[in-house]
PDB file of N, CA and C in Angstrom:
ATOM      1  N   UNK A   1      24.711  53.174 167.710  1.00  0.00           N
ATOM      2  CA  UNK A   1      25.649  52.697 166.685  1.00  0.00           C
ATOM      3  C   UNK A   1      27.000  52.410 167.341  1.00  0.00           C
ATOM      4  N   UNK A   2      27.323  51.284 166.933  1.00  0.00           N
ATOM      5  CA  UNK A   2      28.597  51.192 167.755  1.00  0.00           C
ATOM      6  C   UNK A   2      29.824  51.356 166.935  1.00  0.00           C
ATOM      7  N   UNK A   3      30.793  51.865 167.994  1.00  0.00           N
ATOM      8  CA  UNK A   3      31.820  52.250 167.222  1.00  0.00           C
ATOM      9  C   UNK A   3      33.149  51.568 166.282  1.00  0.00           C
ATOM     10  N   UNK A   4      33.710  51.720 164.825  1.00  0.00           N
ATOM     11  CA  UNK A   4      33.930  50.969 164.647  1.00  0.00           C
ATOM     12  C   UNK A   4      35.081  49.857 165.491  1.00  0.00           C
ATOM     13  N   UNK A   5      35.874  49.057 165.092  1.00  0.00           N
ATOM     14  CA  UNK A   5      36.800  48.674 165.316  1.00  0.00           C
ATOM     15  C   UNK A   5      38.225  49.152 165.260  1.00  0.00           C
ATOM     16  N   UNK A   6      38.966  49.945 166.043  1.00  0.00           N
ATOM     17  CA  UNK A   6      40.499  50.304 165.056  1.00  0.00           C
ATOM     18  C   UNK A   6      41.553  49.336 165.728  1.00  0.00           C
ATOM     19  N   UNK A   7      42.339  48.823 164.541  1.00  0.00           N
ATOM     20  CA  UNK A   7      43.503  48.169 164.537  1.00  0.00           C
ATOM     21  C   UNK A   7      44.605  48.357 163.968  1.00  0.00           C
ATOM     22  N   UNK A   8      45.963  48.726 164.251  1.00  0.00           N
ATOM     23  CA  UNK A   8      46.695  49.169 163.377  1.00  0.00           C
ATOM     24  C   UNK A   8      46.838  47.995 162.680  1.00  0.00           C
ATOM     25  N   UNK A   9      47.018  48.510 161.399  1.00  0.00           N
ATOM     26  CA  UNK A   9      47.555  46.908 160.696  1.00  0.00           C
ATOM     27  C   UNK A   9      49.271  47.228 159.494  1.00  0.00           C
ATOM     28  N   UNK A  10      50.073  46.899 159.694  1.00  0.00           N
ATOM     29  CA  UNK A  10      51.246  47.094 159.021  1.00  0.00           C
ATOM     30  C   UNK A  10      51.953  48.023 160.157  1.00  0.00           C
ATOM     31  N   UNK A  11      52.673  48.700 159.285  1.00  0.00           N
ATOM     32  CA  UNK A  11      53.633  49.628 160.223  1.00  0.00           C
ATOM     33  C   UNK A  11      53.682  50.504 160.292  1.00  0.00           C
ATOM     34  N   UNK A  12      53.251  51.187 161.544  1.00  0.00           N
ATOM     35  CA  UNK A  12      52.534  52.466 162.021  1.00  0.00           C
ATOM     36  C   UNK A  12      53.447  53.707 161.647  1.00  0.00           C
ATOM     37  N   UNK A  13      55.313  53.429 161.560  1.00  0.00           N
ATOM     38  CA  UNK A  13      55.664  54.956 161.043  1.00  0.00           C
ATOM     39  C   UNK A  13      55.341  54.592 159.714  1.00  0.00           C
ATOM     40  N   UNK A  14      55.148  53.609 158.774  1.00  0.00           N
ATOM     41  CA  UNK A  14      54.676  54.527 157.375  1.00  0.00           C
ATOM     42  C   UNK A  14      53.059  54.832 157.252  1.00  0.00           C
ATOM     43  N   UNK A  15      52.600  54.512 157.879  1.00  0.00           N
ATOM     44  CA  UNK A  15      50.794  55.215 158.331  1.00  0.00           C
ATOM     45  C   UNK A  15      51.409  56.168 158.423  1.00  0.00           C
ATOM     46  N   UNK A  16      51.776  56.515 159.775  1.00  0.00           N
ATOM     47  CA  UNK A  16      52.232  57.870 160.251  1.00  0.00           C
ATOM     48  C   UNK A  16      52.637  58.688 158.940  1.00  0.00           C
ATOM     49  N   UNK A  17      53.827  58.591 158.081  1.00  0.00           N
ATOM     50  CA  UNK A  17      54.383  59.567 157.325  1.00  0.00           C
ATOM     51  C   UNK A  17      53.600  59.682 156.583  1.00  0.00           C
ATOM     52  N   UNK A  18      52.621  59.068 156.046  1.00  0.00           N
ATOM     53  CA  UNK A  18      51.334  58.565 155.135  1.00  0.00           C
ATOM     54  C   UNK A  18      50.454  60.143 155.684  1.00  0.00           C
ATOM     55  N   UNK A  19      50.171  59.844 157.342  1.00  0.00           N
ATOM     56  CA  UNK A  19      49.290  60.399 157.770  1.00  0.00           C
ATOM     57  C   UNK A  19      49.697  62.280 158.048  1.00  0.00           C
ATOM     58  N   UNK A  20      51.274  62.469 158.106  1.00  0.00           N
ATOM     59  CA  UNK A  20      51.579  64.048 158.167  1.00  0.00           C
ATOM     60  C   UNK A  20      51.678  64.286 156.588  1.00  0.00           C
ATOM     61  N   UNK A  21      51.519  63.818 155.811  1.00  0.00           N
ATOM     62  CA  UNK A  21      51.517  64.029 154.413  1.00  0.00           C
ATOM     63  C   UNK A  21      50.230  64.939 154.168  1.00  0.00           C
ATOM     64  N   UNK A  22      49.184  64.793 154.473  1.00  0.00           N
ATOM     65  CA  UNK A  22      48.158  64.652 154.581  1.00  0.00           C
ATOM     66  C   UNK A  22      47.652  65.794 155.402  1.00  0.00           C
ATOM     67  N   UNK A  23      47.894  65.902 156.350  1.00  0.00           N
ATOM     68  CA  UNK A  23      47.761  66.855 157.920  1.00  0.00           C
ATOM     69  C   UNK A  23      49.200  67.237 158.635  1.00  0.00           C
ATOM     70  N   UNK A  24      49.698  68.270 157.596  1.00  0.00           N
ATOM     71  CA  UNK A  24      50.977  68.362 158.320  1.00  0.00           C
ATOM     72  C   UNK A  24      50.944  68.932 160.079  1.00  0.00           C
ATOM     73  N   UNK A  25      49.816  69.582 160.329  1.00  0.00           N
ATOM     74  CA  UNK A  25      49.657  70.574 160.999  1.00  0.00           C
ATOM     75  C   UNK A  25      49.722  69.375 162.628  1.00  0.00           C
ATOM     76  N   UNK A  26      49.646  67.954 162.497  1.00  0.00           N
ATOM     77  CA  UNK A  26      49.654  67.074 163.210  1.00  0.00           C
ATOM     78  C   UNK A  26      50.868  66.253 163.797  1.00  0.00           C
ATOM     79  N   UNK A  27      51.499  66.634 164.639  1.00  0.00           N
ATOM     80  CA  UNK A  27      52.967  66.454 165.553  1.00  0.00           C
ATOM     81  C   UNK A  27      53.341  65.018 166.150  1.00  0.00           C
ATOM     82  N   UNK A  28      54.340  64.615 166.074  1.00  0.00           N
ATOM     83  CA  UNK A  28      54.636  63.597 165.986  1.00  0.00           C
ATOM     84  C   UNK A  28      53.778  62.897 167.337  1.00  0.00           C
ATOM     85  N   UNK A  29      53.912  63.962 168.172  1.00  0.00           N
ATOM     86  CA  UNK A  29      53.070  63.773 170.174  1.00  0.00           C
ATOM     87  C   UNK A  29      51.971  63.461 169.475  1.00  0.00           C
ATOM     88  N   UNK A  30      51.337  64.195 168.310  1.00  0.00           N
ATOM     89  CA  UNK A  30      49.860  64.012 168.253  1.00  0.00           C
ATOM     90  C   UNK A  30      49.579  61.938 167.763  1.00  0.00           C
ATOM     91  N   UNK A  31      50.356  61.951 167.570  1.00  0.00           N
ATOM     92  CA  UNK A  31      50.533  60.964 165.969  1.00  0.00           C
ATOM     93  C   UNK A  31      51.376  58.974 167.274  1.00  0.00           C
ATOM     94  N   UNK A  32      51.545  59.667 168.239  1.00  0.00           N
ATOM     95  CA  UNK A  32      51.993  58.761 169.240  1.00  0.00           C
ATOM     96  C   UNK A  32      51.397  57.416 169.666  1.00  0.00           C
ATOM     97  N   UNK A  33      51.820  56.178 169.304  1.00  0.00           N
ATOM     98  CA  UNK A  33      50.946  55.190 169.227  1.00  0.00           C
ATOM     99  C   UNK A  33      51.609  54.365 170.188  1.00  0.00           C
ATOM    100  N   UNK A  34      50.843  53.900 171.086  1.00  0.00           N
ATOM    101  CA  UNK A  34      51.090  53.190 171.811  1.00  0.00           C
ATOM    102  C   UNK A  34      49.545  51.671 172.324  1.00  0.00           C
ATOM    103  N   UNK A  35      50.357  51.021 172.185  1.00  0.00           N
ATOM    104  CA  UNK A  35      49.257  49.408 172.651  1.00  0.00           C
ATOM    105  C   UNK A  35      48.720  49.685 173.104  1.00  0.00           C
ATOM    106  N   UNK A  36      47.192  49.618 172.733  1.00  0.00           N
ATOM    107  CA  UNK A  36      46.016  49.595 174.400  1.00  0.00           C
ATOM    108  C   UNK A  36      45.541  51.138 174.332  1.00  0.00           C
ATOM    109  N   UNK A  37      46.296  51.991 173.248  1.00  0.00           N
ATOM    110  CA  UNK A  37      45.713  53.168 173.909  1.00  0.00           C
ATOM    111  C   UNK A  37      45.333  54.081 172.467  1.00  0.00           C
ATOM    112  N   UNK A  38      44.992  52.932 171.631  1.00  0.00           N
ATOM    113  CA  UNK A  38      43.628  53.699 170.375  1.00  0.00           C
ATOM    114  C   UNK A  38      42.912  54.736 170.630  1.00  0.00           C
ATOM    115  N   UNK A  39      41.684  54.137 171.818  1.00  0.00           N
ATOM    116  CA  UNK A  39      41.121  55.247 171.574  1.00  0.00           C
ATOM    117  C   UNK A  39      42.152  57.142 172.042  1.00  0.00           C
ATOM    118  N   UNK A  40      43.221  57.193 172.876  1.00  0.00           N
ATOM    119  CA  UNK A  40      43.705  58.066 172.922  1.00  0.00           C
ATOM    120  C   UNK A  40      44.609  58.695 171.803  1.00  0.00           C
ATOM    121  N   UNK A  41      44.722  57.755 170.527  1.00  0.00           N
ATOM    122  CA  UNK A  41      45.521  58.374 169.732  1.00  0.00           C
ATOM    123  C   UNK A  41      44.725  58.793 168.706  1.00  0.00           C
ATOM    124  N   UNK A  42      43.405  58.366 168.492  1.00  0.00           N
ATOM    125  CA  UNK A  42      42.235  58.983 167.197  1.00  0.00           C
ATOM    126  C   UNK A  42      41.605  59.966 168.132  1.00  0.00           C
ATOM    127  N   UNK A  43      41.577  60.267 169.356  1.00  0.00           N
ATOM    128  CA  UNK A  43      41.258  61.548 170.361  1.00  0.00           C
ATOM    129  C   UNK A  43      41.987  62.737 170.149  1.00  0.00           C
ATOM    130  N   UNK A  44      43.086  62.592 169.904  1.00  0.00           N
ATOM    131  CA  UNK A  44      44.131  63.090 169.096  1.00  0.00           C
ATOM    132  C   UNK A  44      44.221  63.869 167.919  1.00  0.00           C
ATOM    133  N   UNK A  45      43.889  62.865 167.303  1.00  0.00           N
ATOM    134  CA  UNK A  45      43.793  62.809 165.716  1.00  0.00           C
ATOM    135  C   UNK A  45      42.501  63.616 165.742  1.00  0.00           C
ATOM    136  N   UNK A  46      41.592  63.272 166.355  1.00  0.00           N
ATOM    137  CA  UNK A  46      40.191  64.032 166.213  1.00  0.00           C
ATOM    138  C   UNK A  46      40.008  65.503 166.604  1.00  0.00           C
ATOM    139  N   UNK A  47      40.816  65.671 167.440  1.00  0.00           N
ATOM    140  CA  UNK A  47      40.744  67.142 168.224  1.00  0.00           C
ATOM    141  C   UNK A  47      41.857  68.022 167.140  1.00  0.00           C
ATOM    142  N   UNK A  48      42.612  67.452 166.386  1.00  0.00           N
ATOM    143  CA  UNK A  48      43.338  68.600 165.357  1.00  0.00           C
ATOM    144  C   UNK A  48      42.724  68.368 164.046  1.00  0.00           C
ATOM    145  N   UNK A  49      41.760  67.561 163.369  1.00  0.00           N
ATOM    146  CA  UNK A  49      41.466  67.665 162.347  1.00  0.00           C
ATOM    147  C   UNK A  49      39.461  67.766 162.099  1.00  0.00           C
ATOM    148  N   UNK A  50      39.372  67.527 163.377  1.00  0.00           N
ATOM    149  CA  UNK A  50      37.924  67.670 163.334  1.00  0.00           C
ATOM    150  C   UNK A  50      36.770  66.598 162.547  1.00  0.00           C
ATOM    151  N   UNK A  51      37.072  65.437 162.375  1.00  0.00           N
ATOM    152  CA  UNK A  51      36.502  64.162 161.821  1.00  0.00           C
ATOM    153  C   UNK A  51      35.879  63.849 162.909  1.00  0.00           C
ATOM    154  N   UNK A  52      34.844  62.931 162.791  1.00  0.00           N
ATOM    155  CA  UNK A  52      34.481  61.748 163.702  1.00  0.00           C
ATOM    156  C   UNK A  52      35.581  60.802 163.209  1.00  0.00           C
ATOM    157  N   UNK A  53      35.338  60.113 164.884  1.00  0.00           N
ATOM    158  CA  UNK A  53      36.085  58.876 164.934  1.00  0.00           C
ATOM    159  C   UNK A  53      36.135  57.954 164.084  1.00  0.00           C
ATOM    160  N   UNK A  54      35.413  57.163 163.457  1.00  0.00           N
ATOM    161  CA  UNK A  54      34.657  56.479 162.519  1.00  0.00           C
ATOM    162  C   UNK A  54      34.748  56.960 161.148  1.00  0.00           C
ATOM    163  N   UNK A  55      34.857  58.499 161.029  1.00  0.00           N
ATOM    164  CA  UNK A  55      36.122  58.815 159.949  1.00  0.00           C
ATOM    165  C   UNK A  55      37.413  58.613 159.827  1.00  0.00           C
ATOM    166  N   UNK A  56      37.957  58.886 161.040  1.00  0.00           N
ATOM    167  CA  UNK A  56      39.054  58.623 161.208  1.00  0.00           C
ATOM    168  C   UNK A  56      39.682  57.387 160.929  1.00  0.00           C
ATOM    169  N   UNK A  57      38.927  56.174 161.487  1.00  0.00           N
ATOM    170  CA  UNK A  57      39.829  55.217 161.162  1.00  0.00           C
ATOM    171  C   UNK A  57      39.127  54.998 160.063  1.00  0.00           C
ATOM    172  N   UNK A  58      38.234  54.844 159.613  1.00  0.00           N
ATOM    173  CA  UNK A  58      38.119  54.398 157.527  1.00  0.00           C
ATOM    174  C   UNK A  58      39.348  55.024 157.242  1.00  0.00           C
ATOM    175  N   UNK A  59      39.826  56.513 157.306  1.00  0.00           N
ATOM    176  CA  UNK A  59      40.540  57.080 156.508  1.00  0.00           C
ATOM    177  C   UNK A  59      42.015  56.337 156.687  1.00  0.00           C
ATOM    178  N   UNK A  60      42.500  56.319 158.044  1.00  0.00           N
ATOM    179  CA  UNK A  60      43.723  55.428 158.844  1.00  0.00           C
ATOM    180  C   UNK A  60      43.362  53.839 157.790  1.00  0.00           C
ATOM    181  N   UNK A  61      42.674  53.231 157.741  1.00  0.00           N
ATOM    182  CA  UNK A  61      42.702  51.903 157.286  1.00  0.00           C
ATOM    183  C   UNK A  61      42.591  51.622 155.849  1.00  0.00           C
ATOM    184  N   UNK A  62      42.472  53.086 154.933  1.00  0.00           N
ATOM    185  CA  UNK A  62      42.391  53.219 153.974  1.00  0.00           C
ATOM    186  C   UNK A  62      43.768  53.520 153.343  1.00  0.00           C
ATOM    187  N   UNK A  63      44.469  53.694 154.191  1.00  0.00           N
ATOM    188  CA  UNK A  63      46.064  54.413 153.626  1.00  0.00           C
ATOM    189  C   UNK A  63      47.386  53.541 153.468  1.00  0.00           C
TER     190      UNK A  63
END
């Protein structure tokens, strides 16, 4: 199964404030977005909240 696609789409600090709303327990370092380096920021995201990836971004693209 391949994995989905993630793209940020709009503007990542209101995802972001969207996203510590949600998971406060998740630090701004965790939450750090930088071009080119997706998969290291849902690695992130995955290792403090315990989702699959593929959860992760439905939930990210849902917000």
């Amino acid at each position: 199964m391949d994995s989905k696609e993630f793209k940020i789409r709009g503007n990542w600090n209101e995802i972001k404030g969207k996203i510590k709303q949600q998971y406060a327990d998740l630090s701004d370092d965790d939450l750090k977005y930088e071009e080119g380096k997706d998969d290291e920021l849902l690695g992130r995201i995955q290792k403090k909240i315990g989702k699959t990836k593929d959860e992760i971004i439905d939930w990210i693209q849902r917000l």
